[in-house]
Protein backbone atom coordinates (compact mmCIF):
# COMPACT_ATOMS: atom_id res chain seq x y z
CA UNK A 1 -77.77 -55.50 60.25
CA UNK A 2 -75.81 -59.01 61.11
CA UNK A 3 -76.37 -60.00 64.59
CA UNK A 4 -71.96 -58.59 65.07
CA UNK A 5 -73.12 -54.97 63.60
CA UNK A 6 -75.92 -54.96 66.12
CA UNK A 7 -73.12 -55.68 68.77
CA UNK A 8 -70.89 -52.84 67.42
CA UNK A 9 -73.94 -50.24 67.88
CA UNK A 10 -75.01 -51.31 71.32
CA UNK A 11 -71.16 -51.03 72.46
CA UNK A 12 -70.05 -47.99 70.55
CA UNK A 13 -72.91 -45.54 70.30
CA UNK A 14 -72.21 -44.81 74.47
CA UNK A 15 -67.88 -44.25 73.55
CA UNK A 16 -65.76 -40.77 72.53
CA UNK A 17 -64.96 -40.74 68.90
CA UNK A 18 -62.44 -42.98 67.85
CA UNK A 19 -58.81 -42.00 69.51
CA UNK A 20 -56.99 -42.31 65.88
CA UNK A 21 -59.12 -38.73 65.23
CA UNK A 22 -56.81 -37.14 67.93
CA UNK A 23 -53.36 -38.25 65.80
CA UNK A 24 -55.19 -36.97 62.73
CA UNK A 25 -55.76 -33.73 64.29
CA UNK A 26 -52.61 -31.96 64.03
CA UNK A 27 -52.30 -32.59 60.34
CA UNK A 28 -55.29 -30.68 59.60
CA UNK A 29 -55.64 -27.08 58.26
CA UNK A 30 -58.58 -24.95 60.37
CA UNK A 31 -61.63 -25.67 58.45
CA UNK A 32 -62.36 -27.73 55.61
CA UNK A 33 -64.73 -30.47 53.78
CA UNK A 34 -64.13 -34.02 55.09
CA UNK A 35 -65.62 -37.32 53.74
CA UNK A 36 -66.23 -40.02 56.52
CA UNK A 37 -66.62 -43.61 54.96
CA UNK A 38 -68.24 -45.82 57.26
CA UNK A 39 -69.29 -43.22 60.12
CA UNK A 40 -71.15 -46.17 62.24
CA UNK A 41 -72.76 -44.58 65.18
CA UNK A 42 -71.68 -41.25 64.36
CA UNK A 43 -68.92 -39.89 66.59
CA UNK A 44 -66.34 -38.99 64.18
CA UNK A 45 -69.09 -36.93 62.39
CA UNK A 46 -69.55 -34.58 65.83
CA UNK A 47 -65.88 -34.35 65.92
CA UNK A 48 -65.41 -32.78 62.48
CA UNK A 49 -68.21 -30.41 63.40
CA UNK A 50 -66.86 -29.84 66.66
CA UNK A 51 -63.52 -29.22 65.15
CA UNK A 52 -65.55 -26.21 62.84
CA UNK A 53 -65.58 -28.38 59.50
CA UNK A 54 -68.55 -29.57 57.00
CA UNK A 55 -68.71 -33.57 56.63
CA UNK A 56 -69.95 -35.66 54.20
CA UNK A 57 -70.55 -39.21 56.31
CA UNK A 58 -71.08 -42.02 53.97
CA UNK A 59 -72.79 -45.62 55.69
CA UNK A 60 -74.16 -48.35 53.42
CA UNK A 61 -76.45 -49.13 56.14
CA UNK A 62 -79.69 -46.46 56.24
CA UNK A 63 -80.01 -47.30 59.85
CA UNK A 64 -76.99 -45.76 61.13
CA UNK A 65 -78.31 -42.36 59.41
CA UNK A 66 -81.72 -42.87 61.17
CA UNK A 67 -80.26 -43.82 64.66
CA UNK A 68 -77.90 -40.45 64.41
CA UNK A 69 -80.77 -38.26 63.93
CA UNK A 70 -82.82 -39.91 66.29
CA UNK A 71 -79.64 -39.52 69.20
CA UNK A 72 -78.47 -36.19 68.25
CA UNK A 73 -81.21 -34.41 65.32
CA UNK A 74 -80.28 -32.63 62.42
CA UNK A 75 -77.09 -30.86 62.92
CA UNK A 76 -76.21 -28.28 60.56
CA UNK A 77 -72.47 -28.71 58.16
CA UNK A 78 -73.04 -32.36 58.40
CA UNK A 79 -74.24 -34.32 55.53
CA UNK A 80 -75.37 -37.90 55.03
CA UNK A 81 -75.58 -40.15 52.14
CA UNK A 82 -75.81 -44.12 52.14
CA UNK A 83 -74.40 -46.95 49.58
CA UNK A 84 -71.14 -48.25 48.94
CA UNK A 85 -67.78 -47.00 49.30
CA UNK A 86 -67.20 -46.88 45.80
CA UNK A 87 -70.47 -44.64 45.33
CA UNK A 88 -69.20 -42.12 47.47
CA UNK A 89 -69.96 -38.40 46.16
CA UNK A 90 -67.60 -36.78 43.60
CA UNK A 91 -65.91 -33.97 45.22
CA UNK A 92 -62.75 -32.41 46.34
CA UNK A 93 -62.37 -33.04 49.69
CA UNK A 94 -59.40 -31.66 52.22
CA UNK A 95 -59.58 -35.34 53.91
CA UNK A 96 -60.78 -38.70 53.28
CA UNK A 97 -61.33 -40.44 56.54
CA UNK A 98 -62.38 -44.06 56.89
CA UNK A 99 -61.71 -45.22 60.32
CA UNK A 100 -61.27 -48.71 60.96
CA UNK A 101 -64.16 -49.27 58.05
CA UNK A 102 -62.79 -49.16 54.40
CA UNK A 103 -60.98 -52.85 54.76
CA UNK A 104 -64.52 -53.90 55.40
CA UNK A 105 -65.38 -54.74 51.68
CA UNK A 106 -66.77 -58.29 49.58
CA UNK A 107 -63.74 -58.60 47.42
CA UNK A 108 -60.70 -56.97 46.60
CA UNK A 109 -62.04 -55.68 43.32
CA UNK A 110 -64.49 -53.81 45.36
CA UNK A 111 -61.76 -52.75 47.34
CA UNK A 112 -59.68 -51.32 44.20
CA UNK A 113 -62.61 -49.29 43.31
CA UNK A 114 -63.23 -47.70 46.68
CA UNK A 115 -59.44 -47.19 46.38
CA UNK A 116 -59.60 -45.27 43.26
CA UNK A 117 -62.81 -43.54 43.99
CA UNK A 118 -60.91 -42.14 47.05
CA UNK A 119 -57.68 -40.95 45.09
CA UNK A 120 -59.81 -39.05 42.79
CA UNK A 121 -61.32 -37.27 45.39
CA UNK A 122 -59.19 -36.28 47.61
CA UNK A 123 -58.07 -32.53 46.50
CA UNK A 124 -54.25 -31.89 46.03
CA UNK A 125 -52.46 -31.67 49.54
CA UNK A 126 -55.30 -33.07 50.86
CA UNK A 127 -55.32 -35.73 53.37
CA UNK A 128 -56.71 -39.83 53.73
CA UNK A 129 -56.49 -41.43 57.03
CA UNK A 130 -57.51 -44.71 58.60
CA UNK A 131 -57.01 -48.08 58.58
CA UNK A 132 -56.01 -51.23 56.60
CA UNK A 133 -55.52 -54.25 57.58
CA UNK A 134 -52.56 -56.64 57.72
CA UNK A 135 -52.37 -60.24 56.96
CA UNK A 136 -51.75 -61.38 60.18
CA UNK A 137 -55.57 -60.34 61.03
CA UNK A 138 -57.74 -62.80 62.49
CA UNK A 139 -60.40 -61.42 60.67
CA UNK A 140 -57.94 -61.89 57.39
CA UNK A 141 -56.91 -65.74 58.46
CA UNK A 142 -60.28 -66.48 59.25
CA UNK A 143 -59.65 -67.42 62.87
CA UNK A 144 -62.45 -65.03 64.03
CA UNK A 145 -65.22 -64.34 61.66
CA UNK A 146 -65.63 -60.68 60.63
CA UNK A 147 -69.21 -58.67 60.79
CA UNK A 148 -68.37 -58.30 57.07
CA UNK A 149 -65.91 -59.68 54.49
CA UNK A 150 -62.94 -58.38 54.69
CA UNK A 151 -59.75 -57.41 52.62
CA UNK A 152 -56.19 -57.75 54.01
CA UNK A 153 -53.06 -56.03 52.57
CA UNK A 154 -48.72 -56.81 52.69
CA UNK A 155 -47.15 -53.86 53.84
CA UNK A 156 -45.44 -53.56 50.00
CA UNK A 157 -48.53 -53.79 48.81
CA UNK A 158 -49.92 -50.85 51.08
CA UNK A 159 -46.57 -48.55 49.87
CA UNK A 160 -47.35 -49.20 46.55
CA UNK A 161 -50.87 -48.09 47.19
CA UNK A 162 -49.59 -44.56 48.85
CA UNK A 163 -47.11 -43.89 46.04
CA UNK A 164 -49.11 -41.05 45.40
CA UNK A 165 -49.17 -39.73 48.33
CA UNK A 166 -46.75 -38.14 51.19
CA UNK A 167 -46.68 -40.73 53.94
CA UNK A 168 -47.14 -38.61 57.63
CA UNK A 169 -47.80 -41.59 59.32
CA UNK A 170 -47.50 -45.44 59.30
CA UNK A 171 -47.82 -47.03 62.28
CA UNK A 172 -47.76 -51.12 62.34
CA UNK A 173 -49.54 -52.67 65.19
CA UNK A 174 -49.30 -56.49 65.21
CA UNK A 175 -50.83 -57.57 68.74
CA UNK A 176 -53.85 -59.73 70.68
CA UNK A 177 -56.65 -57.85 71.69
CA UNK A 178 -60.24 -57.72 71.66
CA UNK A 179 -62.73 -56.93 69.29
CA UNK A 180 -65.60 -54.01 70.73
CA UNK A 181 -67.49 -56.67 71.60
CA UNK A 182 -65.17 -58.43 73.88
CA UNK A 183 -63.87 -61.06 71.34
CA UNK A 184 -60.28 -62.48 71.60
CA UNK A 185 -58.12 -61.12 68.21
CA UNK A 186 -55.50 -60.91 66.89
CA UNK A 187 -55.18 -57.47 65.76
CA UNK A 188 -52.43 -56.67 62.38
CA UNK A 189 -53.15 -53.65 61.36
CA UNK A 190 -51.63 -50.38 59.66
CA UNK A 191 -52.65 -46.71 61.30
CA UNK A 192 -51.98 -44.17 58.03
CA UNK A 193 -52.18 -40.73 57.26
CA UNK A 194 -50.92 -39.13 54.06
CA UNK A 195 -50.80 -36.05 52.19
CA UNK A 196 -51.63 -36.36 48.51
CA UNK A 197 -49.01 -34.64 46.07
CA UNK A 198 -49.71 -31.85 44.14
């Protein structure tokens, strides 16, 4: 891992899953099959299992897989697999989560093809949720360098994007901040959740 990703561990494997999981939560049936793109340290994974559903958590990093099993052993319902978002495993899932990971990508090409490997999977009134980010980003302007390339998006772009979907929620936040490892940012980024149409 880059010296950043080794930063992001050490701060985040000690925090609650991600708050955006709690505004995802009333959207979602009982029980169901979620794929988690970029699960990191793990904590979204315990909250679909909590919440009484099987996950699929995809990382292209192999460590984050060992470093979950070595914090919290093999947990039954929750399934791991490692490469690229793009080479995540055909299904049919009832959500598609990738929080605050799936702008993290080397080009925007690789980006369409996450995009459309994520469309195809997502089963018919299913759900995707996470992030994307805006081109305000410092991250995107390159007045902070990311822990990985990233992609940013317009907000027409991103509605063109979801025309296949029901939008639930779009929330625009365009403010300074800090990154999780206590860098100044500027964050621009677009919360989502949408249904996909029948």
């Amino acid at each position: 891992m880059s010296t950043k990703w080794d930063q992001y561990f050490e701060g985040a494997k000690g925090l609650p899953a991600n708050p955006f999981y709690a505004k995802l939560r009333p959207f979602l049936p009982t029980t169901g099959h979620a794929l988690d793109l970029g699960y990191g340290v793990g904590t979204g994974l315990l909250w679909w299992k909590e919440l009484g559903w099987q996950v699929t958590g995809l990382d292209n990093d192999q460590f984050m897989e060992a470093q979950f099993l070595d914090s919290f052993g093999e947990i039954e319902g929750i399934r791991f697999v490692c490469g690229d978002f793009s080479e995540a495993p055909r299904g049919s899932y009832d959500c598609i989560a990738f929080v605050f990971s799936l702008f993290f990508q080397p080009s925007r090409e690789a980006f369409l093809r996450s995009w459309e490997v994520i469309k195809e999977n997502c089963a018919p009134g299913g759900l995707i949720a996470g992030q994307f980010l805006g081109p305000d980003d410092s991250w995107g302007v390159g007045d902070l360098t990311p822990p990985s390339p990233v992609v940013t998006h317009q907000r027409e772009e991103l509605l063109e994007m979801l025309s296949d979907f029901e939008l639930l929620l779009l929330d625009e936040q365009n403010r300074t901040g800090k990154t999780l490892y206590g860098e100044p940012k500027r964050w621009h980024v677009y919360h989502i959740i949408a249904k996909k149409l029948n």
